[in-house]
Structure formats: structure tokens, C-alpha cells
Protein backbone atom coordinates (compact mmCIF):
# COMPACT_ATOMS: atom_id res chain seq x y z
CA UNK A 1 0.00 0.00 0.00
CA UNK A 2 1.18 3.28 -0.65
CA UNK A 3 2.83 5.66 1.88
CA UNK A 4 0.85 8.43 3.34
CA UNK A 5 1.54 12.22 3.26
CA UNK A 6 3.25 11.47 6.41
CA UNK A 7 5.05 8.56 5.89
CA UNK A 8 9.05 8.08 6.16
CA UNK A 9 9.26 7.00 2.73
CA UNK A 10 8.31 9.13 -0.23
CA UNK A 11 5.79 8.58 -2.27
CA UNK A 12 7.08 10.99 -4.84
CA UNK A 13 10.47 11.03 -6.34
CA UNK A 14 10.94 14.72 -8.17
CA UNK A 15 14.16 14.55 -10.72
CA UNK A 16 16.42 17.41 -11.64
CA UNK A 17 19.15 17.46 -13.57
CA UNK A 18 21.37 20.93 -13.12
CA UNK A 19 23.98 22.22 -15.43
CA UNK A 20 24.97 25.79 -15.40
CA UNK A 21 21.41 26.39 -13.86
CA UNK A 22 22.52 29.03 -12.05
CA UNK A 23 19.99 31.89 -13.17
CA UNK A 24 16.73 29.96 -12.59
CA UNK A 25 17.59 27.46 -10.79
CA UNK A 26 16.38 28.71 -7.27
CA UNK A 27 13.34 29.42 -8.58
CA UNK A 28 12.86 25.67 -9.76
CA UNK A 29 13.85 24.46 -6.81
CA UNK A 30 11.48 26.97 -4.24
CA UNK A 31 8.65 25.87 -6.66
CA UNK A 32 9.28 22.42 -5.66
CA UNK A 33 9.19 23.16 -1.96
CA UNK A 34 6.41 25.24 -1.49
CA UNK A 35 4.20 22.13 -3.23
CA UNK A 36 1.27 21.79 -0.94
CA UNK A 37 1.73 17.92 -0.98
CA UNK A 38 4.67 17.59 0.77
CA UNK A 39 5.47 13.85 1.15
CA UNK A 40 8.42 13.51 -1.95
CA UNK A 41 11.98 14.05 -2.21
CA UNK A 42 14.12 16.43 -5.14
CA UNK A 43 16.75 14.52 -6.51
CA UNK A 44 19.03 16.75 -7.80
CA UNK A 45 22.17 15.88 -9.95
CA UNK A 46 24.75 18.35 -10.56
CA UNK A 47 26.23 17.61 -14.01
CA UNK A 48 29.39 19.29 -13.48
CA UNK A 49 28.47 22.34 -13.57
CA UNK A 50 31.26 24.94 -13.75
CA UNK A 51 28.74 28.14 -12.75
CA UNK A 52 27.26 28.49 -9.41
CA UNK A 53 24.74 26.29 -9.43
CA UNK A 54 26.35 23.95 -6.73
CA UNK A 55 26.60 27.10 -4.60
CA UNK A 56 22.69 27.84 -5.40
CA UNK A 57 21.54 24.30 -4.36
CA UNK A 58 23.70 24.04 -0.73
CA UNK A 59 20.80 26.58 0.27
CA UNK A 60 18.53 24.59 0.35
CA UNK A 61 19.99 20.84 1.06
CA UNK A 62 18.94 21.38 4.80
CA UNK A 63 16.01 20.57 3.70
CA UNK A 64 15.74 17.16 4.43
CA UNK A 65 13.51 15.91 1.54
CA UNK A 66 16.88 16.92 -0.82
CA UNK A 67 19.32 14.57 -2.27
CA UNK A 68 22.14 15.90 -3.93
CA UNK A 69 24.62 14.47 -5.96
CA UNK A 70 27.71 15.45 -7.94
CA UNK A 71 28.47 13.71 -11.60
CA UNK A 72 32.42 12.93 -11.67
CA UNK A 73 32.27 14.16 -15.31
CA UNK A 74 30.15 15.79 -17.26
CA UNK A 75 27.45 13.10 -19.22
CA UNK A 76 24.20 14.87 -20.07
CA UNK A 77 20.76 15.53 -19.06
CA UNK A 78 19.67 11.91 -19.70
CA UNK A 79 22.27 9.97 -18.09
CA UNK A 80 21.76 12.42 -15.01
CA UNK A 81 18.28 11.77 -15.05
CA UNK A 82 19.33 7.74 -15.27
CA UNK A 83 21.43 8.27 -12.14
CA UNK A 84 19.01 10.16 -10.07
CA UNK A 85 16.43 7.58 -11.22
CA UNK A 86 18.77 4.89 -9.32
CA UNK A 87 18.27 7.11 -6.21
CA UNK A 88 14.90 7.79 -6.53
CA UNK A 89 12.50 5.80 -3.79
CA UNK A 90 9.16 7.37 -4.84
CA UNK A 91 6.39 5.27 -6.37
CA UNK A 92 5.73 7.94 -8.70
CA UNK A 93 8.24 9.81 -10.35
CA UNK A 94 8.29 13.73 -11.60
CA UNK A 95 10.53 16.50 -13.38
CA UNK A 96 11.45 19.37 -12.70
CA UNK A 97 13.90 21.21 -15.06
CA UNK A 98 16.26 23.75 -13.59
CA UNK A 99 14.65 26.61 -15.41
CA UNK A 100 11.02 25.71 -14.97
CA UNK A 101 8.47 26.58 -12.43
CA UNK A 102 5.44 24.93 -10.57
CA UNK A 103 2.70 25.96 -9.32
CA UNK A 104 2.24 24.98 -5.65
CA UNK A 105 -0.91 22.11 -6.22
CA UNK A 106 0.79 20.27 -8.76
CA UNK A 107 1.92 17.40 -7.31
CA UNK A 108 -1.16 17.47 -5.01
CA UNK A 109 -3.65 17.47 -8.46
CA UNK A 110 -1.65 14.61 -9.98
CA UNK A 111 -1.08 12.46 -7.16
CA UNK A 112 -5.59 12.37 -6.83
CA UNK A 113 -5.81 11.96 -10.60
CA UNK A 114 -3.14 9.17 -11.16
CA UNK A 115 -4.46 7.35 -7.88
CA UNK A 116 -8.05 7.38 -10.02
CA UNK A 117 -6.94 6.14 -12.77
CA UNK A 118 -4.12 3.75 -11.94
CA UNK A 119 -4.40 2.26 -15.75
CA UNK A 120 -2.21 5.66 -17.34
CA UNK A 121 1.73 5.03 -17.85
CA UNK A 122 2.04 8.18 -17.98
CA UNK A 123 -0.08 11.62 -16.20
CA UNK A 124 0.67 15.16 -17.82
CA UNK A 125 -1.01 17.99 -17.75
CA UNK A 126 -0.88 22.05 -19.43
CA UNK A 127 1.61 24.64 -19.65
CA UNK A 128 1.90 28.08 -20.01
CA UNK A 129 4.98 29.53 -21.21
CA UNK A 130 7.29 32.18 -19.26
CA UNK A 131 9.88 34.69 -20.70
CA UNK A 132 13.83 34.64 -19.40
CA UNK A 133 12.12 37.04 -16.80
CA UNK A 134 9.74 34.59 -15.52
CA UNK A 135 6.43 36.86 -17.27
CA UNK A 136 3.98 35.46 -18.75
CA UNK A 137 4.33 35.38 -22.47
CA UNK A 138 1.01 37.18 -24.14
CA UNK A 139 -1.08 34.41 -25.26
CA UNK A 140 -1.25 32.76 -21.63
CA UNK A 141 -2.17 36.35 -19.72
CA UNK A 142 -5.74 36.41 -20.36
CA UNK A 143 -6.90 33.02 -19.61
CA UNK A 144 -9.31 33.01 -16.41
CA UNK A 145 -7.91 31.27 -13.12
CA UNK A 146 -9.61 28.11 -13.10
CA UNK A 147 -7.26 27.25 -16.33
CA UNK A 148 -4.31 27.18 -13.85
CA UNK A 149 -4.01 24.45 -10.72
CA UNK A 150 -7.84 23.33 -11.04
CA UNK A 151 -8.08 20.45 -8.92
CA UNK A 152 -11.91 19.54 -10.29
CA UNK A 153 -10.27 19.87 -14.14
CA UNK A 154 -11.41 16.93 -15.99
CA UNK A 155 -8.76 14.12 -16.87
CA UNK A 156 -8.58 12.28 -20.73
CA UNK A 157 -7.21 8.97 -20.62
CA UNK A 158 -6.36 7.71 -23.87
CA UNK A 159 -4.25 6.20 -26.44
CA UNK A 160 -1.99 8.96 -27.74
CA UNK A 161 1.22 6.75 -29.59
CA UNK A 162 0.07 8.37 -33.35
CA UNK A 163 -0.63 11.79 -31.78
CA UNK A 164 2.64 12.60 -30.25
CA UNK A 165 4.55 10.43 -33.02
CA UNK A 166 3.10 13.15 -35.56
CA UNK A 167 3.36 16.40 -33.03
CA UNK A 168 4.50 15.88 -29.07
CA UNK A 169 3.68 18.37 -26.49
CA UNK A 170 4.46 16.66 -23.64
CA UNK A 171 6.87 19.08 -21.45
CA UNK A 172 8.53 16.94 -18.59
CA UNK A 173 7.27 19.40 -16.12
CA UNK A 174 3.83 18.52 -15.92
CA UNK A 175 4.55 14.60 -16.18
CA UNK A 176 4.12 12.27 -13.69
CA UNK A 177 4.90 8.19 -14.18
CA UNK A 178 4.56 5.16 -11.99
CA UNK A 179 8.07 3.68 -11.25
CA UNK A 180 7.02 0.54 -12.03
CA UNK A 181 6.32 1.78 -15.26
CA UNK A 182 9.49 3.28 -16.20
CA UNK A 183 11.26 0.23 -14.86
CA UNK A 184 9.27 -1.81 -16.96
CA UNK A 185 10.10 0.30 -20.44
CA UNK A 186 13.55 1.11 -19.23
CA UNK A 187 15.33 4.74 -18.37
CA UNK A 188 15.96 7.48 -20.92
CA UNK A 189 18.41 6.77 -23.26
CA UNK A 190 21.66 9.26 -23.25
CA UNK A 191 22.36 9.15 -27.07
CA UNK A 192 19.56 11.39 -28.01
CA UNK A 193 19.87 14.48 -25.97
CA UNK A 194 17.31 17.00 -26.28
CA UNK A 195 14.93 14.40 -27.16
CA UNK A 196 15.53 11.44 -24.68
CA UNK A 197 12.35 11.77 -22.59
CA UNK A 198 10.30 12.25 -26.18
CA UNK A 199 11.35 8.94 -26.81
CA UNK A 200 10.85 7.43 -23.48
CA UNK A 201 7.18 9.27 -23.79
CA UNK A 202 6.74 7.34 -27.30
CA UNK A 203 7.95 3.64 -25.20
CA UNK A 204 5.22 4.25 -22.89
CA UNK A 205 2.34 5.46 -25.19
CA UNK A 206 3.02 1.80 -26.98
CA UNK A 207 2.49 0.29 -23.76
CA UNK A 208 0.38 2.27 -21.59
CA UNK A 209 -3.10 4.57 -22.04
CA UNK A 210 -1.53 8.18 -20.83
CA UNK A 211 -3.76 10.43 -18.80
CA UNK A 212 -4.15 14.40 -19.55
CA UNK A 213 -5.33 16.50 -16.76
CA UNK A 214 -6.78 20.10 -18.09
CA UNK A 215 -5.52 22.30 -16.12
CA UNK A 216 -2.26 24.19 -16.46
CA UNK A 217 0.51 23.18 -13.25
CA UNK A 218 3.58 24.89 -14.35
CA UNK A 219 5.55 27.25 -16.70
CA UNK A 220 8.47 26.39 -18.99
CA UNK A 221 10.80 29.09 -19.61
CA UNK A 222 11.77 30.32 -22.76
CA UNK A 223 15.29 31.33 -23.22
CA UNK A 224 17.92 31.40 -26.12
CA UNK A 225 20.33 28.67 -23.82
CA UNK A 226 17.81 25.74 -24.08
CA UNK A 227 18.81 23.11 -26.22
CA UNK A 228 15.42 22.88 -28.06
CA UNK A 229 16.32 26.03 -29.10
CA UNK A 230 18.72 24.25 -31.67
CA UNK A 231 17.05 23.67 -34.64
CA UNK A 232 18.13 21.15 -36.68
CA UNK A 233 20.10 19.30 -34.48
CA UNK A 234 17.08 18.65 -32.51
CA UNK A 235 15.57 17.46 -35.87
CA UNK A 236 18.09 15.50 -36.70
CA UNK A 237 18.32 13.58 -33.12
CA UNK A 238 14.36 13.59 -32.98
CA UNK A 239 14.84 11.38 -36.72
CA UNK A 240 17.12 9.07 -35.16
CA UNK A 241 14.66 8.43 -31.98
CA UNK A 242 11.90 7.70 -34.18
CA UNK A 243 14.06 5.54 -36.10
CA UNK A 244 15.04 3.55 -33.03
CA UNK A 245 11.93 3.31 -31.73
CA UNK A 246 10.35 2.11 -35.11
CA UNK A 247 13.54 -0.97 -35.13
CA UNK A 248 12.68 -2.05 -31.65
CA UNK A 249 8.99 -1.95 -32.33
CA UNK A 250 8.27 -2.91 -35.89
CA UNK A 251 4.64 -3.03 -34.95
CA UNK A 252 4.85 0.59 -34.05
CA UNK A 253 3.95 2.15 -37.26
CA UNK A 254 0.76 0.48 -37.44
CA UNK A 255 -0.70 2.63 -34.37
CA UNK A 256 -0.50 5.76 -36.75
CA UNK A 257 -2.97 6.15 -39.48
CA UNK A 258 -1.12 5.40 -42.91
CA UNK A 259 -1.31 8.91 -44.42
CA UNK A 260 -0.13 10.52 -41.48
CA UNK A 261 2.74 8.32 -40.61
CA UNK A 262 4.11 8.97 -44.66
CA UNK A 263 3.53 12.40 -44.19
CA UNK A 264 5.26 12.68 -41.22
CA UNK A 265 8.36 10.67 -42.68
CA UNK A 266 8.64 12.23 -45.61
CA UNK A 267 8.59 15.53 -43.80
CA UNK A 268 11.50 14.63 -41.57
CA UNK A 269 13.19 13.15 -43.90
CA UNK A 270 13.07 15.74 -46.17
CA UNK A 271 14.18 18.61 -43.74
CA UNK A 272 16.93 16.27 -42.47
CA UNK A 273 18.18 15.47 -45.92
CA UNK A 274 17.71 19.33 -46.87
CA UNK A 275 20.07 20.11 -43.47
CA UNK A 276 22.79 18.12 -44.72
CA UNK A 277 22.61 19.12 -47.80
CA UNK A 278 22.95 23.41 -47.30
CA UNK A 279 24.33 23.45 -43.77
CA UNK A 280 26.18 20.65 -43.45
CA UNK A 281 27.73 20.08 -47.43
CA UNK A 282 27.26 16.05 -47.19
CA UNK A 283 26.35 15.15 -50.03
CA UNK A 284 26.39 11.58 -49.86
CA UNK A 285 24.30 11.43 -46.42
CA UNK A 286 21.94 14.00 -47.71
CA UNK A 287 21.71 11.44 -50.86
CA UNK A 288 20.29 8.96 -48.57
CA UNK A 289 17.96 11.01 -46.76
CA UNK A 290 16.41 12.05 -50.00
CA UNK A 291 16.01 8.83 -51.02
CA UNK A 292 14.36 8.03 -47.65
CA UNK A 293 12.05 10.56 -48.40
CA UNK A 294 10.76 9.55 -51.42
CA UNK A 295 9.83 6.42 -50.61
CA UNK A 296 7.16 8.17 -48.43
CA UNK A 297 6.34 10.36 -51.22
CA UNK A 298 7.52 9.05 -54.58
CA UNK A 299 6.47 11.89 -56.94
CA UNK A 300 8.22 14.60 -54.91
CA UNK A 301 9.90 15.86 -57.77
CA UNK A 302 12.38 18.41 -55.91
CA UNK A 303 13.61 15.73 -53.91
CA UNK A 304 14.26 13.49 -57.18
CA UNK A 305 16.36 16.34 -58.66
CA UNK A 306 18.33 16.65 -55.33
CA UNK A 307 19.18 13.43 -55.37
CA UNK A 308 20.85 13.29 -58.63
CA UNK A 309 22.69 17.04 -57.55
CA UNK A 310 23.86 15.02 -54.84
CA UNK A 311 25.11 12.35 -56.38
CA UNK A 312 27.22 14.48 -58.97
CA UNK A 313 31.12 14.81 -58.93
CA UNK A 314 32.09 17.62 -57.10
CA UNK A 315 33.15 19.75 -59.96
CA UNK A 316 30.30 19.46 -62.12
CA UNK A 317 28.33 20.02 -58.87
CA UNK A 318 30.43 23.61 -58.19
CA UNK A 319 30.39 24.08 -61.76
CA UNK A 320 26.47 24.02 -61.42
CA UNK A 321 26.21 26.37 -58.49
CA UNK A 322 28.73 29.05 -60.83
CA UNK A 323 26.45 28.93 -63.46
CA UNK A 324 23.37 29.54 -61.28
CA UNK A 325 25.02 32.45 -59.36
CA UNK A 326 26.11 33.64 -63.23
CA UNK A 327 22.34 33.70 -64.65
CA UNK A 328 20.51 34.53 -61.21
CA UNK A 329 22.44 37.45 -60.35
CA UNK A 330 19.72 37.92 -57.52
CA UNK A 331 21.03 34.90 -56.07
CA UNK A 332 24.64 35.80 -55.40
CA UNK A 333 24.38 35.63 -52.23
CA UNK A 334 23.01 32.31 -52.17
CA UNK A 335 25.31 29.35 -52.42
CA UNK A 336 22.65 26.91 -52.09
């Protein structure tokens, strides 16, 4: 049976992984203790973080419901979120970024709607989105009050693989997961930073219904340092989840409806394969993308002619882009 409010043990385990967190960080972390249900524990693991976000946390580790721990060496968000996992003693398990905030009921509003609906692999809930200064950006300051921290918001439960295969919005701060559950699909897999807990999100929507409460519980920040600020490479390492996750599951791509699963190949495939080709001058891998891409769309004639640019010797290939910048003088500037 599970621990009460008061028990010894926590029932919640809250994971943060810190590197050079400095400038929010304190504010994560107060939003965390002020929760109204007070019965976890923040596991926070400093990644080596040469700011002073070690100096931010020691004021608060007298709080006795903090762990802190120290990575030797530096090894990413994921693998910090693996170790503090292997801490962790909660039967339900939570993020908290170092630059995000909660508002105070939100483990209190989970914890009632996961305990009614014990089915979900994974709870999450809304968001609204803060500025570097922690406002409100414009589109979230008019909503009425009961669209933040309602505890009588209703709760979806649902199958939701082919809807965040095609688009996710699942932000780790309003997530929370049964242990067993995540030790049953496995931890969060360091090679795809950025996008590690998208693809642990996609294990446990083949597995599990997931559960979507309507109410917002936190804000994620926006600032130019986040790593999902980074474009392609997030494109390119969200490609390569998608690809593992459709090898381990074959069965996978049947959840998604067949248009939409081509679309949303060819798509990725296509920007990917466009990426390497203008930013990154490979032709040979952008060859393959484009190739990948038209087998989701096979008369997607633009992609056909890059494929044969691509597959030119360099000379003629240079000699090509000479004569374009010749007769396009409005191109010049242009080298693609």
C-alpha cells in the first residue's frame, strides 16, 4: 500500500538534472518546496556544472527531503536523469527542469488523478509559457484562473502513440509516471539528448493509455540557452529516436494512421536530408535522406532532382552552383 503524506518513505520522487542552472535554478527548486503535498523528495544531480549552481543548491539541502549528488564528469541531461532515477525511492516519479516553475498544487492534483486512474503510464497535464524574466508570455495572460491548478479539471485517458509520433507536447514538467512503469520500459536513453524523454514518452504510449489532466501546473521558460532552441540538431536527433523506436517496435507504425505516418516521414526526412545538404555540405548522407524521403512520397519531384545534384562529382556540382550564381544574379548571395 502506498505511503501516506506522512510517511518516512516518499511517495514521490521529483528529478532534476542541473547544469549551469545558475539563473533559474532557485526558482525551480522553491517551486518544488512550497508544493502543498509535501510527502516527496528532489533529486538533484549536478552535471558538473562549472557556474554556481552547486553554490545555489547548498541553500537549500537542509532541507531534508533533498538529495544531492555530484556527476564525476560531465554526461548529459539523460544519463543524469538515469542516475538520479537509481536514487529515486518514490512510487511515482516527476521532473522538474532547472529553469522551470510549478505551481504549488501540482503534485497534489496529480497524485488524486493518477491514484483514479491507476491504468495511465504516464499523467501530464498544461503549460503556459514564461519569458527569461519569468512573465507570462502574451497568449497565456488572459486566460481566467480556473485554467491554472484546477483540482476539479477533468482528466482524458487515452491512447496517444500516433498523436505525439506526428506532433508531441508533452513538457517533462507537468509529467508524472509510476516507477514501475518506467522500470518496466527502461530509463531514458543518453544518445539522443534534447529528445531522450520524447522517446521514453513514445515507449510508454506503446504500452500504456496516458492520462491528460486540463488544467495548467507549471511554466516552462523560454530562453535562447535551451537546447530545443537548436534547430536542426534537434531534428536530426528527434529522426534518429523515431528511427530507433520504429527498429525495436516494428509493430509501431501500425498505431499511426497510414497517411499521417508517410507524411510525417517524408517531412523529416526531407528537412533532415535538406540540413545536410545546405548546412552541413554532405552530399552523400543528404543522398540517402532524399532517397528516404521519397519512398514516403515518390512523386516529390524536388527531392528526385536533389538526389541526382547530390550524387554528382564535385566539380560538375560547383560548376552548377557558378552557373546559377552567373544567370541569377539575384542569387549571389546564395550558395545553395
Amino acid at each position: 500500500m502506498p505511503p501516506s503524506q506522512n510517511s518516512a518513505t516518499p511517495l514521490i520522487s521529483v528529478i532534476m538534472a542541473v547544469y549551469k542552472g545558475e539563473a533559474y535554478l532557485a526558482e525551480a527548486i522553491e517551486s518544488a518546496l512550497r508544493q502543498t503535498y509535501s510527502n516527496f523528495e528532489l533529486v538533484i544531480v549536478d552535471d558538473c556544472s562549472p557556474d554556481q549552481s552547486a553554490s545555489v543548491v547548498e541553500r537549500y539541502v537542509a532541507d531534508g527531503r533533498i538529495i544531492y549528488v555530484r556527476n564525476e564528469k560531465n554526461v548529459g541531461v539523460a544519463a543524469s536523469r538515469n542516475r538520479a532515477l537509481t536514487l529515486a525511492q518514490g512510487a511515482y516519479i516527476t521532473f522538474l527542469d532547472q529553469d522551470d516553475v510549478w505551481l504549488p498544487r501540482k503534485l497534489e492534483i496529480q497524485l488524486a488523478a493518477i491514484k483514479a486512474h491507476p491504468e495511465v503510464g504516464l499523467l501530464h497535464a498544461g503549460y503556459a509559457r514564461i519569458d527569461s524574466t519569468g512573465v507570462l508570455l502574451p497568449a497565456y495572460r488572459q486566460l481566467p484562473a480556473n485554467k491554472f491548478a484546477n483540482p476539479t479539471a477533468s482528466i482524458n485517458v487515452r491512447d496517444v502513440f500516433a498523436e505525439i509520433f506526428i506532433s508531441n507536447d508533452i513538457q517533462p514538467l507537468t509529467t508524472m509516471i509510476p516507477r514501475e512503469v518506467i522500470d518496466a520500459t527502461g530509463p531514458f536513453d543518453p544518445e539522443l539528448p534534447g529528445v531522450d524523454d520524447y522517446e521514453l514518452w513514445l515507449r510508454i504510449a506503446l504500452q500504456y493509455p496516458v492520462g491528460h489532466i486540463e488544467t495548467i501546473v507549471g511554466y516552462w521558460r523560454a530562453h535562447p540557452a535551451q537546447q530545443s532552441n537548436q534547430g536542426y540538431k534537434m531534428l536530426m536527433i528527434r529522426l534518429k529516436a523515431i528511427d530507433l523506436i520504429l527498429r525495436r517496435f516494428p509493430e509501431a507504425s501500425n498505431r499511426v494512421p497510414r497517411r499521417a505516418f508517410r507524411k510525417r516521414m517524408h517531412s523529416m526526412c526531407r528537412s533532415a536530408a535538406n540540413h545536410t545538404m545546405y548546412n552541413l555540405q554532405d552530399f552523400a548522407s543528404a543522398r540517402d535522406l532524399f532517397f528516404r524521403s521519397v519512398r514516403y512520397r515518390v512523386f516529390d519531384l524536388p527531392s528526385w532532382g536533389k538526389i541526382f545534384y547530390c550524387a554528382l562529382p564535385t566539380r560538375l556540382r560547383n560548376t552548377l552552383r557558378w552557373a546559377k550564381r552567373l544567370l541569377t544574379p539575384s542569387a549571389a548571395g546564395n550558395s545553395h
